[in-house]
C-alpha atoms as a PDB file:
ATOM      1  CA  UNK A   1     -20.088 -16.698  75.747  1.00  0.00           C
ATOM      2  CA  UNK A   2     -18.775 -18.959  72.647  1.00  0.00           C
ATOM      3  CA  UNK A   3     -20.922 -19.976  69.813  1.00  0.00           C
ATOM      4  CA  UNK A   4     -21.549 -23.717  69.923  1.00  0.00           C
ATOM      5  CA  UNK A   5     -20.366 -23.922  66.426  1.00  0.00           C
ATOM      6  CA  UNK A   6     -21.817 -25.274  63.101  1.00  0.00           C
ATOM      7  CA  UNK A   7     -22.275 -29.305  63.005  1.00  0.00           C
ATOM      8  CA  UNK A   8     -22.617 -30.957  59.794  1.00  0.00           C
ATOM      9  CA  UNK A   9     -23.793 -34.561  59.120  1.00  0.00           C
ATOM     10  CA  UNK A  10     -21.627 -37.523  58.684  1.00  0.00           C
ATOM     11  CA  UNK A  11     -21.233 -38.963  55.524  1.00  0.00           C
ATOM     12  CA  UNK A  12     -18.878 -41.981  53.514  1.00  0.00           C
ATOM     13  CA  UNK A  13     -18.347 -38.621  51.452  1.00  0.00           C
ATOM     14  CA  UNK A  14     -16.605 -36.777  54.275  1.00  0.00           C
ATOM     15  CA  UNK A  15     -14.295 -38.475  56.393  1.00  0.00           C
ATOM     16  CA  UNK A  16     -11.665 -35.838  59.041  1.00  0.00           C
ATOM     17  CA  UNK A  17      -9.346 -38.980  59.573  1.00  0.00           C
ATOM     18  CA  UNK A  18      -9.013 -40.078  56.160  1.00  0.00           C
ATOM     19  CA  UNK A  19      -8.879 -36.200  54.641  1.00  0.00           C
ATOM     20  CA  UNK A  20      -6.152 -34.908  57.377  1.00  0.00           C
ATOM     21  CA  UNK A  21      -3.691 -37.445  57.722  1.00  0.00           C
ATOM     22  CA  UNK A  22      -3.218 -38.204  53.743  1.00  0.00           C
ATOM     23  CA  UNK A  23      -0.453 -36.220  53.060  1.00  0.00           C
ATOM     24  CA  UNK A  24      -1.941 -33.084  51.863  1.00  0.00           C
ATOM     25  CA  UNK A  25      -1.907 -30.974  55.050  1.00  0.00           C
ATOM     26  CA  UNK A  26       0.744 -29.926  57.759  1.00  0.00           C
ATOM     27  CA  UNK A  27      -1.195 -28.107  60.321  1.00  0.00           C
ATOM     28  CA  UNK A  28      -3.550 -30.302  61.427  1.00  0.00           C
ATOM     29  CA  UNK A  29      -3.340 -31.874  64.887  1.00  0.00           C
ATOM     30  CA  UNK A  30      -4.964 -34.580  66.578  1.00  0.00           C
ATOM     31  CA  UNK A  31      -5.762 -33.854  69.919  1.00  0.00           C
ATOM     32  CA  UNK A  32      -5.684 -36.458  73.350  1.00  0.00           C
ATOM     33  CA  UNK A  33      -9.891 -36.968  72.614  1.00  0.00           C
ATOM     34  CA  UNK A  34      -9.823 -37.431  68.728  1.00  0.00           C
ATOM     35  CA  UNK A  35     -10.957 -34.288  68.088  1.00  0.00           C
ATOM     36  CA  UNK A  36      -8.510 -32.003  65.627  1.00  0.00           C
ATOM     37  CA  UNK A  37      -6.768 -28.701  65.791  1.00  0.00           C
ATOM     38  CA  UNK A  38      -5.863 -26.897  62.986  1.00  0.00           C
ATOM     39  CA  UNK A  39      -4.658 -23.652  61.336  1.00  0.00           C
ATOM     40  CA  UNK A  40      -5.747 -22.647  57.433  1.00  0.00           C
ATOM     41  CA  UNK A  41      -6.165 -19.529  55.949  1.00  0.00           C
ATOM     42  CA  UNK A  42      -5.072 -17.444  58.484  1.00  0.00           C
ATOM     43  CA  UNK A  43      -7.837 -18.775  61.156  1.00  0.00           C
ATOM     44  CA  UNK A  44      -7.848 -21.530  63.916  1.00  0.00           C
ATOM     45  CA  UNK A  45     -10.977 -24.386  63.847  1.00  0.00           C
ATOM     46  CA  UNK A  46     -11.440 -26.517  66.295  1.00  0.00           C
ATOM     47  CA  UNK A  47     -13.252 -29.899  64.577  1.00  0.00           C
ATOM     48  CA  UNK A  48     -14.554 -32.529  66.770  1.00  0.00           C
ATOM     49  CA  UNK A  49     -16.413 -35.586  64.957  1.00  0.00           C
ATOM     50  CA  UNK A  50     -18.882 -38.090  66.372  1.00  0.00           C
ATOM     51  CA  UNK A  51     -20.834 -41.010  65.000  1.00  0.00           C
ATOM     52  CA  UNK A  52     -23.301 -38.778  63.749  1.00  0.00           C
ATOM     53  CA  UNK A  53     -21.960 -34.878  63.515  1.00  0.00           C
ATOM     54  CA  UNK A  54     -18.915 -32.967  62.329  1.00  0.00           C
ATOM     55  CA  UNK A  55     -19.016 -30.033  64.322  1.00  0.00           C
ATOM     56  CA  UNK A  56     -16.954 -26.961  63.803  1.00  0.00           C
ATOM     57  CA  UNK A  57     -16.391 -25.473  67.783  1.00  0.00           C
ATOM     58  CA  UNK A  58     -17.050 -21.922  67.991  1.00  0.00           C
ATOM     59  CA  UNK A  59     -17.236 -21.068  63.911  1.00  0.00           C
ATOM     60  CA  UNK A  60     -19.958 -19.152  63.220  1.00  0.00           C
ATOM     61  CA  UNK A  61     -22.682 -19.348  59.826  1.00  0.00           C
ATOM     62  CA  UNK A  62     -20.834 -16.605  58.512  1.00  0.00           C
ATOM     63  CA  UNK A  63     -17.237 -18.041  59.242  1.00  0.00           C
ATOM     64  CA  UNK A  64     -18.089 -21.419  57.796  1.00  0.00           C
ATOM     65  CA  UNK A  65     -19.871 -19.539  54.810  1.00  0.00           C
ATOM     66  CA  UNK A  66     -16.642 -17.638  53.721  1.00  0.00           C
ATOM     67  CA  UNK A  67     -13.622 -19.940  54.825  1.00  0.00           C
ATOM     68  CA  UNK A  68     -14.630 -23.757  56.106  1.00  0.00           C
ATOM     69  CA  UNK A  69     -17.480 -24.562  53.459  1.00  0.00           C
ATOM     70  CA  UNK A  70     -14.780 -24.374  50.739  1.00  0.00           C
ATOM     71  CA  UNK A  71     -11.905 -24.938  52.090  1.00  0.00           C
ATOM     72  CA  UNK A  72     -13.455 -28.440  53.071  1.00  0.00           C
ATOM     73  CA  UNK A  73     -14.587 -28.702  49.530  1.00  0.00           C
ATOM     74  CA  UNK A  74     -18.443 -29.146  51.103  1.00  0.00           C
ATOM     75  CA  UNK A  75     -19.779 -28.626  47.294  1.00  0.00           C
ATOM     76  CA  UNK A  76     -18.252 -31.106  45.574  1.00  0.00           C
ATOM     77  CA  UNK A  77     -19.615 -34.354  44.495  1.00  0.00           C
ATOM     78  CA  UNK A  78     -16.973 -36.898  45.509  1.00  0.00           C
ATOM     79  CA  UNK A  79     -19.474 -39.813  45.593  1.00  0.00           C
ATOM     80  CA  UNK A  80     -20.016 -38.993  41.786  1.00  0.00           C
ATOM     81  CA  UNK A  81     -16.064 -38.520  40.889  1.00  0.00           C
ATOM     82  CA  UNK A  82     -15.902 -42.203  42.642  1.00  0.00           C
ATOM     83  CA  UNK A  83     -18.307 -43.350  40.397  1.00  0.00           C
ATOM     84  CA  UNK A  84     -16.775 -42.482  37.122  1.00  0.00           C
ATOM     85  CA  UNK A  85     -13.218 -43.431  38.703  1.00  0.00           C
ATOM     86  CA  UNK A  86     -14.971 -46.984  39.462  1.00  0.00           C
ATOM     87  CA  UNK A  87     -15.351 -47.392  35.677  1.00  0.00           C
ATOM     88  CA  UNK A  88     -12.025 -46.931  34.685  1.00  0.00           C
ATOM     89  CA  UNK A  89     -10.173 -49.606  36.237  1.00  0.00           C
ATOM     90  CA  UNK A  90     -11.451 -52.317  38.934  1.00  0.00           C
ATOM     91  CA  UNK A  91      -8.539 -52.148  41.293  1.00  0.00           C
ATOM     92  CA  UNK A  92      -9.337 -48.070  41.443  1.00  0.00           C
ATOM     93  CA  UNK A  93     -12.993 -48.972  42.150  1.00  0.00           C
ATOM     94  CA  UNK A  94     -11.823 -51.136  44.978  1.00  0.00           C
ATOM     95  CA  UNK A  95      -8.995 -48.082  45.843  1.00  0.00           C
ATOM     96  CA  UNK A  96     -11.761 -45.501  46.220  1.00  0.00           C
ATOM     97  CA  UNK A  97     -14.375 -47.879  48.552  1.00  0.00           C
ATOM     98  CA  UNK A  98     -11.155 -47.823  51.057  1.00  0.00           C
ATOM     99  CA  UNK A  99     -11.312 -44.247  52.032  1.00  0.00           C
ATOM    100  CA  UNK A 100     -14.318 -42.836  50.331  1.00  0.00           C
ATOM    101  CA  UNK A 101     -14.452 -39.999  53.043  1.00  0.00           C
ATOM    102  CA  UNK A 102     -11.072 -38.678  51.453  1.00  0.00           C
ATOM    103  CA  UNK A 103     -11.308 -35.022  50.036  1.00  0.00           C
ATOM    104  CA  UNK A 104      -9.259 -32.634  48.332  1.00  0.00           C
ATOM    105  CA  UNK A 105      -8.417 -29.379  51.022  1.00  0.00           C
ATOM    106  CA  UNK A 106      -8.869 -26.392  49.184  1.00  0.00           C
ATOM    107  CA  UNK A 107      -5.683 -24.812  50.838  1.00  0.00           C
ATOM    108  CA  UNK A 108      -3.792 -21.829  50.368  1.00  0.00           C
ATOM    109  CA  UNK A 109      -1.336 -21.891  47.180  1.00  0.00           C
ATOM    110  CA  UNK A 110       1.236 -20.161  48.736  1.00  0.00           C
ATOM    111  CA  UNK A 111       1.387 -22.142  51.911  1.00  0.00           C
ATOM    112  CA  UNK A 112       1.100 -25.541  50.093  1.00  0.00           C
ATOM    113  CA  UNK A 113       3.876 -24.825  47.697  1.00  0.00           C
ATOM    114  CA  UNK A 114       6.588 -24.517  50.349  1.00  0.00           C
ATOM    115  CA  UNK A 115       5.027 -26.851  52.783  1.00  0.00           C
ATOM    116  CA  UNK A 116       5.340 -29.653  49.676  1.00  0.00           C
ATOM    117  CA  UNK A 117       9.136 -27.746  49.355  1.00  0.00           C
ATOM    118  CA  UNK A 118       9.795 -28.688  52.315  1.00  0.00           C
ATOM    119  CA  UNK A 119       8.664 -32.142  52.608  1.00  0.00           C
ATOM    120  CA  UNK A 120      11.475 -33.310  49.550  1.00  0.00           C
ATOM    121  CA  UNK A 121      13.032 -36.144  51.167  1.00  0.00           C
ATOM    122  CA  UNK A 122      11.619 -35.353  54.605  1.00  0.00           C
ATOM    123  CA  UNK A 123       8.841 -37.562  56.500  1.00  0.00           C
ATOM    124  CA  UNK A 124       5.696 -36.070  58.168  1.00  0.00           C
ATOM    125  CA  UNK A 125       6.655 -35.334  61.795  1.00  0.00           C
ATOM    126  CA  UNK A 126      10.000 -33.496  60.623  1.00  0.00           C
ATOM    127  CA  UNK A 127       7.642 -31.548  57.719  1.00  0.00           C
ATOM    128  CA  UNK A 128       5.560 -30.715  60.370  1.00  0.00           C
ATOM    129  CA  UNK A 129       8.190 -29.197  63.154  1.00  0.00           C
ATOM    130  CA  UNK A 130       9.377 -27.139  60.490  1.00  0.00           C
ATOM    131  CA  UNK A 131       6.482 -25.687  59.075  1.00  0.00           C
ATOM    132  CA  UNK A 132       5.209 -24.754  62.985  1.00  0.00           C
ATOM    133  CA  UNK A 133       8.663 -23.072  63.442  1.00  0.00           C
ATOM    134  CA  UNK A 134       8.787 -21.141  59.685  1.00  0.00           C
ATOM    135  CA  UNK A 135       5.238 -19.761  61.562  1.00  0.00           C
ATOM    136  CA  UNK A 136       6.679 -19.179  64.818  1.00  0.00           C
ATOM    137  CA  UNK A 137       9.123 -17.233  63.741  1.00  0.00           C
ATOM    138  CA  UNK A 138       7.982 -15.630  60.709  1.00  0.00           C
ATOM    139  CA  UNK A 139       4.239 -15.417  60.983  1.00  0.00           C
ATOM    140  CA  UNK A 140       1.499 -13.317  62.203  1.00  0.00           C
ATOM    141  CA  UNK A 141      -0.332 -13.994  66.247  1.00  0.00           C
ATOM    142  CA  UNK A 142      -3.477 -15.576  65.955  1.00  0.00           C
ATOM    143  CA  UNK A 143      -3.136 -15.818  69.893  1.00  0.00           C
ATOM    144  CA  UNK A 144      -1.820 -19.272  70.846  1.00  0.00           C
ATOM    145  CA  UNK A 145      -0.797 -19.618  67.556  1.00  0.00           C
ATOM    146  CA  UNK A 146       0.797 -18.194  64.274  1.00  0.00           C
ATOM    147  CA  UNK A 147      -0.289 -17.828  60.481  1.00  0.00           C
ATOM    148  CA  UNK A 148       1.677 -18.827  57.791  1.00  0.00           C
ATOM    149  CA  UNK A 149       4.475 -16.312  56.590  1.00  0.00           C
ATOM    150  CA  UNK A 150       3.803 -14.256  53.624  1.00  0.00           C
ATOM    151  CA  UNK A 151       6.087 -14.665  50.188  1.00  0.00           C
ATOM    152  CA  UNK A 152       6.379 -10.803  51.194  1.00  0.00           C
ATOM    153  CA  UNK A 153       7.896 -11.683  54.635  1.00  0.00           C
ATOM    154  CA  UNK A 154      10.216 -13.809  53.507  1.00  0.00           C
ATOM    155  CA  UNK A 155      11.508 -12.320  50.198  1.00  0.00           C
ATOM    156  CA  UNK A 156      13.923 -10.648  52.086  1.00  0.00           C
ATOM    157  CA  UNK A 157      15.362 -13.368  53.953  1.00  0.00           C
ATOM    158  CA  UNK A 158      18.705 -14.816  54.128  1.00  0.00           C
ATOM    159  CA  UNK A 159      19.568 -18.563  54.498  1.00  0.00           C
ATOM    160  CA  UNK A 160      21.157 -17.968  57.972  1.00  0.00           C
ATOM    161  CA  UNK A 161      17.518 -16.496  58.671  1.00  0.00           C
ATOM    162  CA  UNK A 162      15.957 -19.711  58.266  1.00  0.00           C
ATOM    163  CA  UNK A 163      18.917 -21.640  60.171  1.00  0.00           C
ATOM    164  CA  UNK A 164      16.482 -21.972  62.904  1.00  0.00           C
ATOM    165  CA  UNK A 165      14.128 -24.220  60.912  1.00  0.00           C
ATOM    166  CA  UNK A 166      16.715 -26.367  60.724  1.00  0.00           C
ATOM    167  CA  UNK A 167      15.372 -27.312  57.243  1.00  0.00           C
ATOM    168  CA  UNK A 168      18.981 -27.905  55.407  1.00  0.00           C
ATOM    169  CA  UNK A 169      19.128 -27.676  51.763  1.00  0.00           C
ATOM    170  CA  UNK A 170      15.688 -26.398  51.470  1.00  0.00           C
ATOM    171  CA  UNK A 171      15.759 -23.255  52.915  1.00  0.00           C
ATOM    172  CA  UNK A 172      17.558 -22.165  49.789  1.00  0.00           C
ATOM    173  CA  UNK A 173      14.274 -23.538  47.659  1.00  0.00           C
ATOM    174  CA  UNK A 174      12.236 -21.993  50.470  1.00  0.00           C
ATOM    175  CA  UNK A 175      13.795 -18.602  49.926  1.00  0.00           C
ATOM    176  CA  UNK A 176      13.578 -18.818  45.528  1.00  0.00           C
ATOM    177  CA  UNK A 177       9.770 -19.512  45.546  1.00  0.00           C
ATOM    178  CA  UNK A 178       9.497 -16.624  48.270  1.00  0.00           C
ATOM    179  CA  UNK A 179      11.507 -14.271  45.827  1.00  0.00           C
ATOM    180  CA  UNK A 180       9.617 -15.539  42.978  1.00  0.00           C
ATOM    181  CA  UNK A 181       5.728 -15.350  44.305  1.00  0.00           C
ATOM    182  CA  UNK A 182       6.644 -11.815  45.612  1.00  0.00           C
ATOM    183  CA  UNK A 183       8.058 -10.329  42.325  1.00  0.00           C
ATOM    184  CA  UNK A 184       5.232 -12.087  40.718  1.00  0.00           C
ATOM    185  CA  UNK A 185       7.540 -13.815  38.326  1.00  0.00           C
ATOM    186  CA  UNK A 186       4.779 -16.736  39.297  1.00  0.00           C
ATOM    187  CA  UNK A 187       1.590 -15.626  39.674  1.00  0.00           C
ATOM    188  CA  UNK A 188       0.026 -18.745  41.705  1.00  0.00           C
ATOM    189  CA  UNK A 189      -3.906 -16.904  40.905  1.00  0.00           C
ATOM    190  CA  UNK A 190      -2.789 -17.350  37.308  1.00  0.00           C
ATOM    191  CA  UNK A 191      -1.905 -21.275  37.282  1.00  0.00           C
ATOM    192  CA  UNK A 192      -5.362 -21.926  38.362  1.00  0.00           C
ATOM    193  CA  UNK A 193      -6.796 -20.992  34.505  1.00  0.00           C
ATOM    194  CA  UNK A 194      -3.266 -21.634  32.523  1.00  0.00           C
ATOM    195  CA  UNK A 195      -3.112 -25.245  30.883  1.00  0.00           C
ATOM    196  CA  UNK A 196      -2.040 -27.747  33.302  1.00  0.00           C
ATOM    197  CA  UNK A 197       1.219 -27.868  31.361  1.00  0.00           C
ATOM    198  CA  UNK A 198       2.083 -24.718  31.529  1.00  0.00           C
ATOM    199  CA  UNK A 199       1.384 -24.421  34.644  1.00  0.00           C
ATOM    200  CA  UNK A 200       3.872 -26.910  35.628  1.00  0.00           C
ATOM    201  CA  UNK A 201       6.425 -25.571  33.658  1.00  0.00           C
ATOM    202  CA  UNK A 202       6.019 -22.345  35.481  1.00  0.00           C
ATOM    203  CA  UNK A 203       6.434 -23.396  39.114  1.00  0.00           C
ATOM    204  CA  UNK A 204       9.555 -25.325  37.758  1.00  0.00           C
ATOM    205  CA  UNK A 205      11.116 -21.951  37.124  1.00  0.00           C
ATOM    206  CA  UNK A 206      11.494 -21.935  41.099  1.00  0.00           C
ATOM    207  CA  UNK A 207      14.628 -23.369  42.232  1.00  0.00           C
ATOM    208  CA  UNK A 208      14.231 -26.687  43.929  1.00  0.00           C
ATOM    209  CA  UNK A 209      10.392 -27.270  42.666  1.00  0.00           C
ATOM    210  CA  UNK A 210      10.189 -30.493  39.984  1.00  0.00           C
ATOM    211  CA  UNK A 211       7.728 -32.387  38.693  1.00  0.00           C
ATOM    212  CA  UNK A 212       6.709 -34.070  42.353  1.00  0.00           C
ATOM    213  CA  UNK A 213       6.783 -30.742  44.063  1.00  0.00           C
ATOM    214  CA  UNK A 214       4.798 -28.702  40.951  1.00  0.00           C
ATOM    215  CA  UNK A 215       2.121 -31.620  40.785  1.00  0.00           C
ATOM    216  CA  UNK A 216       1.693 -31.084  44.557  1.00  0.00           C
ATOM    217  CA  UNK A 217       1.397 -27.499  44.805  1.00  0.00           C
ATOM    218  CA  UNK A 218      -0.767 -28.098  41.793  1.00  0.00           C
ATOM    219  CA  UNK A 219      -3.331 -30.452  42.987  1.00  0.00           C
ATOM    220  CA  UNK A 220      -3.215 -29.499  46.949  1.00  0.00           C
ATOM    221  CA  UNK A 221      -3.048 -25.594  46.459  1.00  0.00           C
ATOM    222  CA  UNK A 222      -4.862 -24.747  43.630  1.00  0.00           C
ATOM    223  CA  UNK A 223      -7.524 -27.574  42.987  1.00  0.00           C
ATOM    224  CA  UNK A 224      -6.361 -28.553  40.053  1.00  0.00           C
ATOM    225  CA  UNK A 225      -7.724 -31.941  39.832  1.00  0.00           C
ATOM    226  CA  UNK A 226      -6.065 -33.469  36.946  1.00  0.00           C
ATOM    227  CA  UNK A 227      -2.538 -32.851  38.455  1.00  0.00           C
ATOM    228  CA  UNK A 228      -1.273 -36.728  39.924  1.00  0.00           C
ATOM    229  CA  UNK A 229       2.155 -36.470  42.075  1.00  0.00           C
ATOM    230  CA  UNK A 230       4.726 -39.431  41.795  1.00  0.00           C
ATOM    231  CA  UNK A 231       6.684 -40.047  44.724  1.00  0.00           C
ATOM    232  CA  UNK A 232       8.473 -43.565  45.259  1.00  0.00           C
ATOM    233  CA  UNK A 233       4.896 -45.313  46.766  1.00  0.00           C
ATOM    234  CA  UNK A 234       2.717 -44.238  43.522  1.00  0.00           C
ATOM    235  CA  UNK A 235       5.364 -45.256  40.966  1.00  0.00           C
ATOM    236  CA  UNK A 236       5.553 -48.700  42.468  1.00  0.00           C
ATOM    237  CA  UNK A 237       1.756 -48.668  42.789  1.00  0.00           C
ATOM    238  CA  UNK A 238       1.007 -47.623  39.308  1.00  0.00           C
ATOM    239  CA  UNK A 239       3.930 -49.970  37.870  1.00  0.00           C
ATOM    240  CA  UNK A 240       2.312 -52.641  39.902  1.00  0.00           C
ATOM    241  CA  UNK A 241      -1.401 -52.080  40.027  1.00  0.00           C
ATOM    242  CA  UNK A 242      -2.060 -50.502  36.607  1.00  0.00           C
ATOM    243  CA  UNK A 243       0.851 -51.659  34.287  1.00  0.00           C
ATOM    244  CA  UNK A 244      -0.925 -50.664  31.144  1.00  0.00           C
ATOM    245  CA  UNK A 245      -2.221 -47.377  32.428  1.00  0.00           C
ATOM    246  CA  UNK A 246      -0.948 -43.496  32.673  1.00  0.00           C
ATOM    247  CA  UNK A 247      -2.262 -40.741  35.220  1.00  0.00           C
ATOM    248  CA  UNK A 248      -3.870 -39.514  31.652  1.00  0.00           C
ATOM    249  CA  UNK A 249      -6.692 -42.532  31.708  1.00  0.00           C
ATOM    250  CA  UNK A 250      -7.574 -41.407  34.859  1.00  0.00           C
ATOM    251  CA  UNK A 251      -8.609 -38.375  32.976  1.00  0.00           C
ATOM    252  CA  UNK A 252     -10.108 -34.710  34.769  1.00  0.00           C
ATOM    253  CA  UNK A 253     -10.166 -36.539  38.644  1.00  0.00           C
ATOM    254  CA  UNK A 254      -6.921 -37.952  37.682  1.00  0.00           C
ATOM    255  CA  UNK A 255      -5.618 -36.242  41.477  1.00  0.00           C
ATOM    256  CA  UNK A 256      -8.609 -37.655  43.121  1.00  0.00           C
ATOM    257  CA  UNK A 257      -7.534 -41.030  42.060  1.00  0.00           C
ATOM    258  CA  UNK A 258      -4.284 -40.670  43.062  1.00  0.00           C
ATOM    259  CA  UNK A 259      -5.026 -39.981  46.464  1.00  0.00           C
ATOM    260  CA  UNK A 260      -7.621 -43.020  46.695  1.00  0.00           C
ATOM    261  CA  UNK A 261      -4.115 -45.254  45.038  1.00  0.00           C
ATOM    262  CA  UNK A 262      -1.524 -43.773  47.455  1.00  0.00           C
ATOM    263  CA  UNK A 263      -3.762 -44.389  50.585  1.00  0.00           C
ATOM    264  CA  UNK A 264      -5.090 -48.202  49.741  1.00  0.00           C
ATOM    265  CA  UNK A 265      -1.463 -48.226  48.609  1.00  0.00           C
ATOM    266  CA  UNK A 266       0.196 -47.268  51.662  1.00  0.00           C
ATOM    267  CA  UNK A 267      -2.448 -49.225  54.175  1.00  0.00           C
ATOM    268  CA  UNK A 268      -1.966 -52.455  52.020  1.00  0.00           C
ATOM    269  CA  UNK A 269       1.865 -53.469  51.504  1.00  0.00           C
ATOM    270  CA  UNK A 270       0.998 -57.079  50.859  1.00  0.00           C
ATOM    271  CA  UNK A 271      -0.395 -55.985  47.597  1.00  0.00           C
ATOM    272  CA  UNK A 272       3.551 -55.312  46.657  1.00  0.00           C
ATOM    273  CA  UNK A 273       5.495 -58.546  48.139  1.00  0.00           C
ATOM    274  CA  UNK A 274       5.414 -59.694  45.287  1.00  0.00           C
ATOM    275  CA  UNK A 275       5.163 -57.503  42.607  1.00  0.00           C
ATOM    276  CA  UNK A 276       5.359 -59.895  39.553  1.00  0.00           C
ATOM    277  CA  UNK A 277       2.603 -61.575  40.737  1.00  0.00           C
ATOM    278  CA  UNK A 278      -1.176 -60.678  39.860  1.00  0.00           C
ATOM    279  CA  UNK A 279      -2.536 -58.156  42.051  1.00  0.00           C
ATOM    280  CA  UNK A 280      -5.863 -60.235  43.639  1.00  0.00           C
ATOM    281  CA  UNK A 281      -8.909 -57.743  43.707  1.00  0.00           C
ATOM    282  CA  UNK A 282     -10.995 -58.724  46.965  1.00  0.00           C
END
């Protein structure tokens, strides 16, 4: 007999769509009814949403408790981070009522690092096939499914190892953070209380990690909230929504923001046909 599972209220604080398909996660799956299938730290949750519930299929208090309450980030006051973010700039006030459901995952460090090394100059369905076959191949059974390789497991590697991923020049970056997390040249436990600066600098001593790919691990791996990635949408958004502004004014949520700019970014091009032109706030 399977537990029913542990539901938890809807809020605008806490939205699945909005939190899985930002950017920040590769093994989340929508399935034919909505509902989503995913893998994270080692275990496999079943999430299916309704008007009214979240409900985690067949997780138990204790499972939740340990893993999904903080991996979901459950304790964390977004509505109150929007708040102070609304003060800092109206077009990030009007960013954040977009997707207020949005959430940072509280993923593993290790797995977001070369997930984010992987998605240099990639798009999300090829990120995706080759972080389900860097499992497959080098990962643990968890059944109908596989965990996510250790820096241990693939230390050892060779590139023609990883010719199956089909990942081109990064399996060469996938391999140096591998050698580098297992020697413990970086220590990913330690970035989480080193200045953010250092930190960065650190993860840069991995071949193939720069500032994008540090700010990423950063922010999506170790919670490290004032870390704000720049790809090619959020240096056009920030050129074009905040001219006279830095990630810095966005002070400690600084990574929250970013994610509320890169989504109303990415779901708005009109706000960029003509970027000379004053940005209208609705």
């Amino acid at each position: 007999m399977t537990n029913a599972g542990i539901e938890l209220p809807v809020t605008k604080d806490f939205d699945l769509a909005q939190t899985l398909n930002c950017g920040q996660c590769f093994r989340w799956n929508t399935q034919p009814d909505g509902s989503y299938l995913g893998i994270a730290l080692g275990h496999v949750l079943h999430i299916i949403e309704t008007d009214r519930t979240v409900l985690l299929a067949d997780c138990t208090e204790q499972e939740f408790r340990q893993i999904w309450c903080d991996y979901f980030d459950c304790n964390f006051d977004y509505g109150q981070v929007r708040d102070t973010l609304a003060h800092c700039d109206p077009v990030l006030a009007q960013a954040a009522r977009f997707a207020p459901g949005m959430r940072i995952l509280r993923q593993d460090p290790w797995e977001t690092l070369v997930s984010f090394i992987i998605s240099q100059n990639n798009n999300i369905p090829r990120i995706t096939g080759i972080v389900d076959r860097l499992c497959n191949l080098f990962g643990e059974s968890l059944g109908e499914f596989s965990s996510f390789p250790t820096a241990e497991r693939l230390a050892n590697l060779t590139e023609n190892d990883l010719a199956p991923l089909r990942s081109g020049f990064r399996a060469k970056y996938i391999l140096s953070a591998a050698q580098h997390v297992a020697s413990g040249n970086v220590e990913l436990a330690a970035l989480r209380t080193m200045s953010i600066d250092e930190a960065r600098q650190k993860l840069m001593t991995i071949h193939g990690v720069g500032p994008k790919v540090a700010e990423c691990a950063l922010l999506y791996g170790l919670h490290r909230l004032e870390a704000f990635p720049m790809d090619v949408w959020m240096k056009r958004a920030m050129a074009t929504l905040f001219p006279n502004k830095t990630p810095t004014d966005f002070g400690e949520y600084a990574g929250i923001a970013q994610q509320y700019i890169f989504h109303y970014s990415r779901n708005n091009p009109q706000l960029f046909e003509n970027s000379k032109q004053t940005v209208a706030i609705k």
